[in-house]
Protein backbone atom coordinates (compact mmCIF):
# COMPACT_ATOMS: atom_id res chain seq x y z
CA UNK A 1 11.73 14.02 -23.44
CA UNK A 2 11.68 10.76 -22.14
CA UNK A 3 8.06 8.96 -22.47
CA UNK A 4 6.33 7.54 -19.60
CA UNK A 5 5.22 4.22 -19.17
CA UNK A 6 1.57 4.48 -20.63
CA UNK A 7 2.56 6.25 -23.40
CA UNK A 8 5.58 3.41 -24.28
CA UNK A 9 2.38 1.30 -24.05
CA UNK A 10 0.63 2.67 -26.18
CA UNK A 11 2.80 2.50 -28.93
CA UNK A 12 3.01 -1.00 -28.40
CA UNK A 13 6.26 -1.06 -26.42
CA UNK A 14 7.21 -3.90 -24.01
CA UNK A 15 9.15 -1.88 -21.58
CA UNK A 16 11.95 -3.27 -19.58
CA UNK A 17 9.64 -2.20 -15.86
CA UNK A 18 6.84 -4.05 -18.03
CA UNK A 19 8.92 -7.40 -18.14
CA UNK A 20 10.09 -7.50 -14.82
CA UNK A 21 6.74 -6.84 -13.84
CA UNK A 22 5.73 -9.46 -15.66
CA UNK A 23 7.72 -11.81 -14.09
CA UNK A 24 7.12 -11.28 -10.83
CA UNK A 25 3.62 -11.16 -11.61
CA UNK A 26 3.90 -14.73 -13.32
CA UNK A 27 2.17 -13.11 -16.56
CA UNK A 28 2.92 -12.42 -20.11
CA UNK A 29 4.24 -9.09 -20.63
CA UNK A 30 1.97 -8.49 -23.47
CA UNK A 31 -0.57 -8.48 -20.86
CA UNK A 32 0.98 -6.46 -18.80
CA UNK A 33 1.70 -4.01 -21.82
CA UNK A 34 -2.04 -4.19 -22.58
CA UNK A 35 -3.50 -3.34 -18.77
CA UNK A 36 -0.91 0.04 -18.80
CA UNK A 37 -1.90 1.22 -22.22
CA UNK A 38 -5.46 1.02 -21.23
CA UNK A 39 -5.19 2.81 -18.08
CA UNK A 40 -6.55 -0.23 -15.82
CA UNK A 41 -2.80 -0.89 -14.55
CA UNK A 42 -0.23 1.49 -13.48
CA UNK A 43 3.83 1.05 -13.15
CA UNK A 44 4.87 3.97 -10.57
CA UNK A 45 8.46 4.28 -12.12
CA UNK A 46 10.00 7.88 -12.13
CA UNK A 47 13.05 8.05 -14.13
CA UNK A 48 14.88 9.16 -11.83
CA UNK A 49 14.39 6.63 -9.05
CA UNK A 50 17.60 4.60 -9.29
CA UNK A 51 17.30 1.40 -6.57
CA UNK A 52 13.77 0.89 -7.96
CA UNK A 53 12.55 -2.94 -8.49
CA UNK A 54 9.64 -2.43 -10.22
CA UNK A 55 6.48 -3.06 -9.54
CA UNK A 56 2.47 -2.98 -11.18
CA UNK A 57 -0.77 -1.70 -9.56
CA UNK A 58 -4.14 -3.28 -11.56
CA UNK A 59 -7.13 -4.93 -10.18
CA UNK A 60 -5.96 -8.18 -12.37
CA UNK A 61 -2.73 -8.28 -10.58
CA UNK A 62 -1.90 -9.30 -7.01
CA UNK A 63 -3.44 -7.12 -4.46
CA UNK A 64 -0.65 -4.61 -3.15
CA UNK A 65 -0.27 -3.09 0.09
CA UNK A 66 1.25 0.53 0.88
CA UNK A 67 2.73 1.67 3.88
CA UNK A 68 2.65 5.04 5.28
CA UNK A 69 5.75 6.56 7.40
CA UNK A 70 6.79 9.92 7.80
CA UNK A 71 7.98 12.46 10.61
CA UNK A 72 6.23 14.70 12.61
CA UNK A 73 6.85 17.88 14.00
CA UNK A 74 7.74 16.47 17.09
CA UNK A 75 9.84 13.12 15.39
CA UNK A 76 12.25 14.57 12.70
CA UNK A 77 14.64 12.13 13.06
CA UNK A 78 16.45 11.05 9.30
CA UNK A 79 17.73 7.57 10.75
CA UNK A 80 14.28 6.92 12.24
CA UNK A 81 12.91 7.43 9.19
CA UNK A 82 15.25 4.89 7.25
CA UNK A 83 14.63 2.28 9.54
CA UNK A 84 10.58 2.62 9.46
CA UNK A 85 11.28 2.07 5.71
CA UNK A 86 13.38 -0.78 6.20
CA UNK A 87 10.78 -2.04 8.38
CA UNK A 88 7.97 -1.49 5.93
CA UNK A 89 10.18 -2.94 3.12
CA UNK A 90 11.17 -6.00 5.27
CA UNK A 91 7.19 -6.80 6.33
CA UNK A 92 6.51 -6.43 2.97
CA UNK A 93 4.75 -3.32 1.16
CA UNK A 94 4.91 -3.01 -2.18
CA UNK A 95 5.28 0.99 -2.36
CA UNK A 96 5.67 3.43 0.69
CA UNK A 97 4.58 6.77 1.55
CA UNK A 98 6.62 9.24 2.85
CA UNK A 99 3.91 11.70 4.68
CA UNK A 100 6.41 13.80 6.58
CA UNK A 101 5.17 17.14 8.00
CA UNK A 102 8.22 17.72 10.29
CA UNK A 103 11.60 19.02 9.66
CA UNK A 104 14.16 17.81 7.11
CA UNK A 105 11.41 16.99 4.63
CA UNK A 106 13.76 17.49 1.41
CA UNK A 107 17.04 15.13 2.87
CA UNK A 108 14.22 12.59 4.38
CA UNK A 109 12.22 12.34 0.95
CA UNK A 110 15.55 11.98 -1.14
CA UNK A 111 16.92 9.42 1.24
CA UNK A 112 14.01 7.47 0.93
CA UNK A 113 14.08 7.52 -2.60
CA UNK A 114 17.59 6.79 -2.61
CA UNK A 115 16.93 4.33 0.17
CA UNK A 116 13.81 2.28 -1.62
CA UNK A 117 13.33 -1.06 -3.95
CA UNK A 118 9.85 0.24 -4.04
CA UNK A 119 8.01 3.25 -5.46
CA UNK A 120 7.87 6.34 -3.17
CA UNK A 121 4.82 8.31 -3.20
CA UNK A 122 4.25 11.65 -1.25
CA UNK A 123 1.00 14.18 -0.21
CA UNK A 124 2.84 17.61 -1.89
CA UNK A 125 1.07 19.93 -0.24
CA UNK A 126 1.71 19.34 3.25
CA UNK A 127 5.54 20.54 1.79
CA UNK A 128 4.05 23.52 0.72
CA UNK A 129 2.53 24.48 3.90
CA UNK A 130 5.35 24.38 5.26
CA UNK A 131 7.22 27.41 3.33
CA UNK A 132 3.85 29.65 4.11
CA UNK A 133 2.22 30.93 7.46
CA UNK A 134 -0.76 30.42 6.99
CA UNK A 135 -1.69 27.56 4.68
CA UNK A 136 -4.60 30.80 3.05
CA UNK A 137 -1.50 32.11 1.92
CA UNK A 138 -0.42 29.22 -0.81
CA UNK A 139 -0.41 30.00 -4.15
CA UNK A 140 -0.57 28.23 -7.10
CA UNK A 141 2.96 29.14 -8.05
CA UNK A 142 4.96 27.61 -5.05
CA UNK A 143 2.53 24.48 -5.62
CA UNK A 144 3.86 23.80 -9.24
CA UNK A 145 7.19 24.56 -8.00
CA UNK A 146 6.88 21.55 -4.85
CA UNK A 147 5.22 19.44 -7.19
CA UNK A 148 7.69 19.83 -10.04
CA UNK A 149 10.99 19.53 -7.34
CA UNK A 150 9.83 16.25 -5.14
CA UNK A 151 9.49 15.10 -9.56
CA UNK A 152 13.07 15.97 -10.02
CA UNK A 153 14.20 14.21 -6.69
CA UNK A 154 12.17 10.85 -7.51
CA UNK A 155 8.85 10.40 -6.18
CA UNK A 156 7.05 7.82 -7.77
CA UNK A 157 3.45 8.97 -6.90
CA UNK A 158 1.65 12.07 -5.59
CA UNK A 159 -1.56 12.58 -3.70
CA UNK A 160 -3.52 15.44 -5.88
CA UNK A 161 -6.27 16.50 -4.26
CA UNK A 162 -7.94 18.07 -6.92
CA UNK A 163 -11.19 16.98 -6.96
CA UNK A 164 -12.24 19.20 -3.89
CA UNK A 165 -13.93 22.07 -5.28
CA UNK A 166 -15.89 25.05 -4.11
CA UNK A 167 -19.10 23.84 -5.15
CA UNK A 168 -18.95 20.27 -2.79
CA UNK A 169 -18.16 22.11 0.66
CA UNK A 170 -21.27 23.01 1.69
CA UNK A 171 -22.13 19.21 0.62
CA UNK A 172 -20.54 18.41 4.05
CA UNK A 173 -21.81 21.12 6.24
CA UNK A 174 -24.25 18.12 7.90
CA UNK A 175 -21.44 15.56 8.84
CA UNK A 176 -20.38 13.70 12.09
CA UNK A 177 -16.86 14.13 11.35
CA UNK A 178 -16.45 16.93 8.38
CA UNK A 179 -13.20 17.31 6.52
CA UNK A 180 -11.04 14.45 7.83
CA UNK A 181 -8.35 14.43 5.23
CA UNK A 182 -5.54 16.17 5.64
CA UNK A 183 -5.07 18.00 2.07
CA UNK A 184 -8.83 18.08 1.68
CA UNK A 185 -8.80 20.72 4.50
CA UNK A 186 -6.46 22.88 3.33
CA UNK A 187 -7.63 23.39 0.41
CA UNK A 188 -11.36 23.71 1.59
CA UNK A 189 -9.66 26.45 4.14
CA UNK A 190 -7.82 27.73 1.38
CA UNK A 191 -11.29 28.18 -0.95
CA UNK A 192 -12.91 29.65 1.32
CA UNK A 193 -10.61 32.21 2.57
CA UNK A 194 -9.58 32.70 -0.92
CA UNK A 195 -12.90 32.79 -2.88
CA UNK A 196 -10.96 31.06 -5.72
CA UNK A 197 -11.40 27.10 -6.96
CA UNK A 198 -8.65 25.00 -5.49
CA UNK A 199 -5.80 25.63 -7.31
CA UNK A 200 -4.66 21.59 -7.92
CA UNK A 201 -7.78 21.46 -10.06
CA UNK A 202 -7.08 25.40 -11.40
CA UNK A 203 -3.62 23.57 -12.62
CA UNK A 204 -4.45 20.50 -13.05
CA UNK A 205 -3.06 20.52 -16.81
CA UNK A 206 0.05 22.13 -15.70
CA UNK A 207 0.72 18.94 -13.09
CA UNK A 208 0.34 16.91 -15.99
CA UNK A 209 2.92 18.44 -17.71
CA UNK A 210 5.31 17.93 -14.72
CA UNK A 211 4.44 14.33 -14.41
CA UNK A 212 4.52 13.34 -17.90
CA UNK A 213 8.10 14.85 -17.93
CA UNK A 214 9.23 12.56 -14.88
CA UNK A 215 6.65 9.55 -15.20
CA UNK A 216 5.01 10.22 -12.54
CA UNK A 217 1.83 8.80 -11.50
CA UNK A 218 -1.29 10.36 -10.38
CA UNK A 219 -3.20 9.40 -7.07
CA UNK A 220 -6.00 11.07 -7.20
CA UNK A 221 -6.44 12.12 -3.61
CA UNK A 222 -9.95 11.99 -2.13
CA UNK A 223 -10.08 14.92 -0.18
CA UNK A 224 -13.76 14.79 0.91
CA UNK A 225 -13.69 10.71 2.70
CA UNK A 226 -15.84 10.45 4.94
CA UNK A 227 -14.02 9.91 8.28
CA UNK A 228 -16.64 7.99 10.50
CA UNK A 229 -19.09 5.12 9.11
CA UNK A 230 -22.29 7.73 9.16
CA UNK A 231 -20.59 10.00 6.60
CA UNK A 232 -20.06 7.15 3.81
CA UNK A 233 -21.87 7.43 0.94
CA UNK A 234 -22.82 11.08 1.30
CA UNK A 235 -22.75 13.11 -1.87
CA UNK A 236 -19.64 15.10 -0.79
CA UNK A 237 -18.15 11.94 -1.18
CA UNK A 238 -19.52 11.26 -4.29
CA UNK A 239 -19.13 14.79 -6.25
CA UNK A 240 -15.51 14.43 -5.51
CA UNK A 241 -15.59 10.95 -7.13
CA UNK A 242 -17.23 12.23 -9.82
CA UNK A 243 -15.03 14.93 -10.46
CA UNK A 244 -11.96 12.06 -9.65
CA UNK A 245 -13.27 10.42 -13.08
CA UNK A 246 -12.88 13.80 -15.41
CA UNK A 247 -9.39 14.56 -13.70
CA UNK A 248 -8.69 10.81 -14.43
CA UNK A 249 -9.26 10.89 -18.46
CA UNK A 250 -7.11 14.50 -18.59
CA UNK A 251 -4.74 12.87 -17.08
CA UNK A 252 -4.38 9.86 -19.73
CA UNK A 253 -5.02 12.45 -22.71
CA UNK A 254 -1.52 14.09 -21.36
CA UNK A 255 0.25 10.66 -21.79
CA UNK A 256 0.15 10.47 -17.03
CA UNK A 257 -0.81 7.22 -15.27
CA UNK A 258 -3.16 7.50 -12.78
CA UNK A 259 -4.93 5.94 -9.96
CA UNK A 260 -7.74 6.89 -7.59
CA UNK A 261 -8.02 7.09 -3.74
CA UNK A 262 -10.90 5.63 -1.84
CA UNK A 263 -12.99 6.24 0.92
CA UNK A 264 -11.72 5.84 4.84
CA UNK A 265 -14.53 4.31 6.85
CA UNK A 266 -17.32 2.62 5.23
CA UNK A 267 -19.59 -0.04 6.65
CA UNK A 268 -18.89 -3.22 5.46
CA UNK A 269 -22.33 -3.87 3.88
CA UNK A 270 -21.24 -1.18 1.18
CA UNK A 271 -18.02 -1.53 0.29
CA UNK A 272 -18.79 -3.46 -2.44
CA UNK A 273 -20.93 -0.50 -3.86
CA UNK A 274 -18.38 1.59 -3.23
CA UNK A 275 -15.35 -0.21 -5.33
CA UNK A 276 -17.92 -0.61 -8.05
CA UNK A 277 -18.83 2.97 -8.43
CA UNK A 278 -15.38 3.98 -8.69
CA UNK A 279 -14.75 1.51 -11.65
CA UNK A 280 -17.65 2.89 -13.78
CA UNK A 281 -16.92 6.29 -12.86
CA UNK A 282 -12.86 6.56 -13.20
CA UNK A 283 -13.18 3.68 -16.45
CA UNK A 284 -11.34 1.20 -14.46
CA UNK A 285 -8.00 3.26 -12.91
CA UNK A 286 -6.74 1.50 -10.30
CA UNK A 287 -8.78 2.16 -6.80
CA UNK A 288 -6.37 2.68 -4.35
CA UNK A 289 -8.33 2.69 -1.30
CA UNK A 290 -7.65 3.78 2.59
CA UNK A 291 -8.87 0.93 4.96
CA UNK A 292 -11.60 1.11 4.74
CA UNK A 293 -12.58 0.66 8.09
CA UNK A 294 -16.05 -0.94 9.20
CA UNK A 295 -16.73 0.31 12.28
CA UNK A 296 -15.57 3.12 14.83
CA UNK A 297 -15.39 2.28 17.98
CA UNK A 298 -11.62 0.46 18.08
CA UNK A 299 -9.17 2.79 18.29
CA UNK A 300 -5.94 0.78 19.43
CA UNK A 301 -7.04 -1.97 16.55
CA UNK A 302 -8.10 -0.09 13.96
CA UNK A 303 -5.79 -2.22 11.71
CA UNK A 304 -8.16 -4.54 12.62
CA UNK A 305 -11.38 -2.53 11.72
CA UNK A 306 -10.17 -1.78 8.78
CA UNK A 307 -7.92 -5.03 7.43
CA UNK A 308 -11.50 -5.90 7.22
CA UNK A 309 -12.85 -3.66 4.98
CA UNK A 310 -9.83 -3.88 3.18
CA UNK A 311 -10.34 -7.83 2.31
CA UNK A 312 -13.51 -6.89 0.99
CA UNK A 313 -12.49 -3.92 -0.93
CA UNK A 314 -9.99 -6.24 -2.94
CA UNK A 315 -12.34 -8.80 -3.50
CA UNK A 316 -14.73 -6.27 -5.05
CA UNK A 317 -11.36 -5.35 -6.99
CA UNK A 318 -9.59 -2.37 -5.63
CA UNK A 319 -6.23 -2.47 -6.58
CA UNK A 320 -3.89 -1.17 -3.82
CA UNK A 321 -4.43 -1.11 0.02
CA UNK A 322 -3.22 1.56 1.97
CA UNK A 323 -2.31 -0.07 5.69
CA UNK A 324 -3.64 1.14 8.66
CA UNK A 325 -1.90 0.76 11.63
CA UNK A 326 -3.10 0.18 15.72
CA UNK A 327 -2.25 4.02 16.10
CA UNK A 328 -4.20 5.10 13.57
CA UNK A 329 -6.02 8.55 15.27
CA UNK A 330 -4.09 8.36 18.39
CA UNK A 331 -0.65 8.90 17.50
CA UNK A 332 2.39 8.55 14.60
CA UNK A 333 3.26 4.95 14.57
CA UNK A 334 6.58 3.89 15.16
CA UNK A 335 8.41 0.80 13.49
CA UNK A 336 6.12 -2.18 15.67
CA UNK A 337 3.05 -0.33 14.60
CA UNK A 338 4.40 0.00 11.22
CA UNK A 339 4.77 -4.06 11.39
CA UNK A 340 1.41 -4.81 12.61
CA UNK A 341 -0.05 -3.03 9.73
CA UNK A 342 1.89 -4.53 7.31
CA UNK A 343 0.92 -8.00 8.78
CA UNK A 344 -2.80 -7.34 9.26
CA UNK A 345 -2.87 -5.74 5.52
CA UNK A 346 -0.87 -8.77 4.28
CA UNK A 347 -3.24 -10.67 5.73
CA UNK A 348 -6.11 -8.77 3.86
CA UNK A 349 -4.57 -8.52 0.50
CA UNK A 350 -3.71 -12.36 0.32
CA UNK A 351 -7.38 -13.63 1.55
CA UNK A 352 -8.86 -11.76 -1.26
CA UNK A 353 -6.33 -12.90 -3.97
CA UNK A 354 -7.36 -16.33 -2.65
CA UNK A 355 -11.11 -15.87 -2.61
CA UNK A 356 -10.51 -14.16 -6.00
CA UNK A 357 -8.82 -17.21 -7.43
CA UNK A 358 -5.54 -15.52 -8.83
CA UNK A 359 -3.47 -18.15 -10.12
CA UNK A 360 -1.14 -20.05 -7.46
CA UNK A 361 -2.25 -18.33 -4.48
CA UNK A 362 -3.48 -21.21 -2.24
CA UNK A 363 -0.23 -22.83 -3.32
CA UNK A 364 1.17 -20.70 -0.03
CA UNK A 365 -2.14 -22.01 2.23
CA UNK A 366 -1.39 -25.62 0.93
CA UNK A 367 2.12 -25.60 1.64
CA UNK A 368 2.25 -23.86 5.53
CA UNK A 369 -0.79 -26.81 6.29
CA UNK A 370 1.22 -29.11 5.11
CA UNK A 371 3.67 -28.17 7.37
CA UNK A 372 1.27 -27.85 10.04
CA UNK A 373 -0.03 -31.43 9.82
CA UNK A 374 3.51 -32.79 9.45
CA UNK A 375 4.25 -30.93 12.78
CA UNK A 376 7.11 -29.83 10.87
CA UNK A 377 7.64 -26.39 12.86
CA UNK A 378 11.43 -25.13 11.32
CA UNK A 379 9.33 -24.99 7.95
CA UNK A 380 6.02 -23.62 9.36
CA UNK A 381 7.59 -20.66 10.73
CA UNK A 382 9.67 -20.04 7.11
CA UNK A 383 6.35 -20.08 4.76
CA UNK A 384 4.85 -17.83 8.08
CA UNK A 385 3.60 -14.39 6.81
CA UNK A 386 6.00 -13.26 9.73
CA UNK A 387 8.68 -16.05 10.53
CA UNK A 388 9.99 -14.64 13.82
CA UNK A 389 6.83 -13.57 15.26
CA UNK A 390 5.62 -17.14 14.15
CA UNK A 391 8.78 -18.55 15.79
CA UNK A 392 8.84 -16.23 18.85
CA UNK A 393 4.90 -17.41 19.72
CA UNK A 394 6.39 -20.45 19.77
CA UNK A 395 9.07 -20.45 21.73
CA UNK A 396 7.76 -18.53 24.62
CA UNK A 397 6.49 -21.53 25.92
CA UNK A 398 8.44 -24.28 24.46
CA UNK A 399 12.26 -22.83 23.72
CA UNK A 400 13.93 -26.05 23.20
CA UNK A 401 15.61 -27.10 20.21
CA UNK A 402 14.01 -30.70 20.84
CA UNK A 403 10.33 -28.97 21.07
CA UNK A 404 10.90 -28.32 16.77
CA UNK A 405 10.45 -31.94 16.25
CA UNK A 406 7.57 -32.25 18.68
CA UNK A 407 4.16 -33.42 17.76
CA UNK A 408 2.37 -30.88 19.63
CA UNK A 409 2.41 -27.14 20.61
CA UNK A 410 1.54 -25.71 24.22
CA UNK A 411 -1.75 -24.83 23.36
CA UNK A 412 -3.17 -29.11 23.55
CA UNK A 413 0.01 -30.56 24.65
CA UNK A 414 0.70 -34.13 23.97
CA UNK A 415 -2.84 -35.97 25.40
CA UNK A 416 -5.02 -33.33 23.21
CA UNK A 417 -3.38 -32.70 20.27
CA UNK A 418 -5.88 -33.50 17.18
CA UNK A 419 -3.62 -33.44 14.73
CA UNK A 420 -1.41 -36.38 16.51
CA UNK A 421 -4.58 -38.56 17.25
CA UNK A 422 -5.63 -38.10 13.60
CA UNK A 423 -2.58 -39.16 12.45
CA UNK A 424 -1.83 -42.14 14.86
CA UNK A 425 -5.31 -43.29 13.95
CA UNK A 426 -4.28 -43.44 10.61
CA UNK A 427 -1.47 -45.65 11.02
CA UNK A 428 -3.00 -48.03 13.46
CA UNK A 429 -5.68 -48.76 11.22
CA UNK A 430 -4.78 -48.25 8.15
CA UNK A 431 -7.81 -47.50 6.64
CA UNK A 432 -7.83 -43.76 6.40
CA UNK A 433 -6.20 -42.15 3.51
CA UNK A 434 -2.63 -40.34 3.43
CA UNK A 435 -2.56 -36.75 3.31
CA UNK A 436 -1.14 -34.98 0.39
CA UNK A 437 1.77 -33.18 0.99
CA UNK A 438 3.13 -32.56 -2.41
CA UNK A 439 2.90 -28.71 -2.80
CA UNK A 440 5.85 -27.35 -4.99
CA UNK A 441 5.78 -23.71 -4.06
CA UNK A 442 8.50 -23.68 -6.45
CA UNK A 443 6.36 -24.48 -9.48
CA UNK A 444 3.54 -22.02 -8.09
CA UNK A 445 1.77 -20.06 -10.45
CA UNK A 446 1.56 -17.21 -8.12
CA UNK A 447 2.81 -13.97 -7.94
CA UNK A 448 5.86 -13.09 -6.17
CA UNK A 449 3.78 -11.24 -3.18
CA UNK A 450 1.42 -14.57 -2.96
CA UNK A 451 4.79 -16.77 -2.31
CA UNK A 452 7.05 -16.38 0.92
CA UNK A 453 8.80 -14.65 2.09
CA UNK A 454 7.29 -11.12 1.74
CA UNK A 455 9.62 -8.12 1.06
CA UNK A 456 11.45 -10.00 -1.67
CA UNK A 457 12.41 -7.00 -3.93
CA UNK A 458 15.30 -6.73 -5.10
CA UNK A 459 17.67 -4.38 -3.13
CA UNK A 460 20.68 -5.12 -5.46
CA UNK A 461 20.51 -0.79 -6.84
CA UNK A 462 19.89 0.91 -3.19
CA UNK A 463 22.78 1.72 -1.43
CA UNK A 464 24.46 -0.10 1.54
CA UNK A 465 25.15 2.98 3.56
CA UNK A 466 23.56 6.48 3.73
CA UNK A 467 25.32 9.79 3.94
CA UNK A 468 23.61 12.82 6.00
CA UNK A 469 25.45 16.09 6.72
CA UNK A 470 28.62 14.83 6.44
CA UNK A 471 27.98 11.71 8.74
CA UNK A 472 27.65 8.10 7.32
CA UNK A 473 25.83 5.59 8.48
CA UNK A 474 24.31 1.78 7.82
CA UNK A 475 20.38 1.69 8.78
CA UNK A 476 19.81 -0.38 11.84
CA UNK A 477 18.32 -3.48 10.67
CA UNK A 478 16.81 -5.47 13.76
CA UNK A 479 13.39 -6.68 14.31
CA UNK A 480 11.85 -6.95 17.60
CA UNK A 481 11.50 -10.85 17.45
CA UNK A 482 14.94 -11.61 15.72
């Protein structure tokens, strides 16, 4: 059997996924070898996920942002689907994934794997309530047996929520908001009407099996969030954790990677505490953490809410970011939404690589001010986090090609604009100092996902054109502002 990546690690191995994470990652890959083998870094590589450019998850590593797309039961669409992850691939996430809970779920997941430079995770249960009719009715067989086949078709990652057990649900009997993740409700509904533990933790051993098989990597879901800012911190939230840090070392006694969910709405005054705990608790797996958001009363922005949460979750050193988009509890987002959550999460990851000092990553600051100052607006909108948005702002008010060499925007005009006045005072009297404009982006030290442009993986293994039912077809690839 093929090993997975820890256990290559372990033995002292420099895997091949280990050196092109290292250099996209600007680090020596006996670094990166060290941070797997020790559990605080995780490679989501399944064997059999062909087009994948790989990619590293660790809280000494760039900050990463996930997307999440899916279908519903009322969007089921397979082309959709492939565009959202074009979309999310484009705006730059670093893994995707695929929550579908409508129709087509096998063809969608294995054309996203197919379809995807970046790893693919999925939530198996809300699969296997779909082949029961009433989710009491699951059993721990046809679990194993969605687990072990969305293994054999490529999935990078899986949501486990197996630290829900019987003995936390009354724990949340007093809350605002109760059980607000998906698979932690099932399985509490399950428990209940079952009188049995929940059978992810019953098998938990068995799932490692699987996964060690495929390398694939554990995240450890956390079933028991709280889902409004007065829930945070309860002890729900913090039995599951606990129990999140024993499922965590049985995972890396069976050779499996593994990182752990966080919390979903926190206020912002204890996030910190909350990214700390899980590091002592889980020995340092990778925190993979939901928003969080800091406040509840923004539905519409809540990428907003909770970008900022999210800055200071990575700060505090959680590894991954899962994006929230301005749909968040009103409504599946579609490709814009999915854009505006990439951007705002961008955003988030970046600032706290910056505040955190990783190597190079003002380098992209320096450069787009430079720009800025030199009113040189064809190279401001390149190093933008989002060139055609960037370039579209623009242009709705000054479309001219003889606007990009102007020394002013819309917002001052000529008369007000600082920048200009600084500069012509400069070079009347000549007394003020130049400004430094010397940044070589090209000899950053940074990581690829702190230089532009985002979504820079490399697509050169996923297919050009996709094949459904008999019908072919080449995902759309327009943007709203191209």
């Amino acid at each position: 059997m093929e090993r997975t990546q820890i256990q290559r690690a372990r033995a002292g191995e420099v895997t091949p996924a280990m050196e092109r994470v290292a250099e996209r990652e600007n680090r020596d890959p006996a670094f990166v070898r060290g941070q797997v083998a020790d559990g605080q870094a995780v490679i989501p590589n399944n064997h059999a996920h062909d087009s994948l450019d790989p990619m590293i998850i660790g809280r000494e590593f760039a900050t990463k942002v996930n997307a999440n797309i899916g279908n519903s039961e009322t969007t089921s669409d397979i082309e959709g689907e492939l565009r959202k992850l074009h979309t999310a691939v484009h705006y730059g996430a670093d893994t995707v994934m695929d929550l579908s809970t409508g129709g087509n779920l096998d063809e969608i997941r294995a054309a996203n794997v197919d379809h995807a430079p970046v790893p693919v995770g999925t939530v198996p249960i809300y699969e296997a309530v779909k082949h029961v009719d009433d989710p009491a009715d699951l059993t721990h067989e046809l679990l194993l047996d969605v687990i072990e086949k969305q293994a054999e078709q490529g999935v990078d990652y899986m949501t486990i929520h197996a630290g829900v057990l019987m003995e936390h649900l009354p724990l949340t009997d007093g809350r605002k908001t109760g059980i607000v993740s998906r698979g932690g409700s099932i399985l509490a509904q399950w428990m209940e009407e079952n009188g049995m533990q929940n059978p992810l933790y019953a098998k938990f051993e068995a799932i490692c099996e699987v996964f060690a098989e495929h390398d694939v990597t554990f995240s450890l879901g956390d079933g028991l969030r709280p889902g409004s800012i007065a829930d945070a911190g309860d002890e729900a939230q913090f039995a599951e954790l606990d129990t999140l840090g024993e499922l965590t070392r049985t995972a890396w006694d069976h050779g499996v990677q593994v990182m752990v969910e966080g919390p979903g709405h926190v206020p912002v005054d204890q996030v910190t505490e909350n990214v700390e705990r899980q590091q002592s608790v889980c020995d340092g797996a990778p925190f993979y953490v939901l928003g969080p958001l800091v406040t509840d009363v923004a539905p519409g922005y809540d990428h907003i809410t909770s970008a900022i949460g999210a800055t200071e979750a990575a700060r505090a050193g959680a590894a991954m970011l899962c994006y929230v988009t301005p749909k968040e509890h009103l409504g599946l987002p579609e490709e814009e939404d999915v854009r505006d959550g990439l951007a705002a999460y961008r955003i988030a990851a970046h600032a706290a690589d910056v505040a955190n000092d990783r190597p190079g990553a003002r380098d992209w600051d320096d450069a787009l001010s430079e720009a800025r100052y030199e009113f040189d607006w064809r190279r401001q909108f390149d190093l933008a986090l989002d060139p055609e948005r960037a370039q579209a702002y623009h242009d709705q008010t000054l479309p001219g090609d003889n606007y990009k060499e102007a020394r002013f925007c819309s917002m001052c005009g000529v008369e007000f604009c600082s920048m200009r006045i600084d500069q012509d005072a400069r070079d009347a009297d000549g007394e003020m100092s130049a400004i430094d404009d010397e940044t070589d982006l090209g000899a950053s030290a940074a990581a690829e996902v702190n230089l532009p442009p985002v979504g820079s993986h490399d697509t050169s293994d996923v297919p050009e054109k996709v094949e459904i039912d008999g019908v072919t077809f080449t995902p759309e690839e327009s943007h709203a502002d191209d």
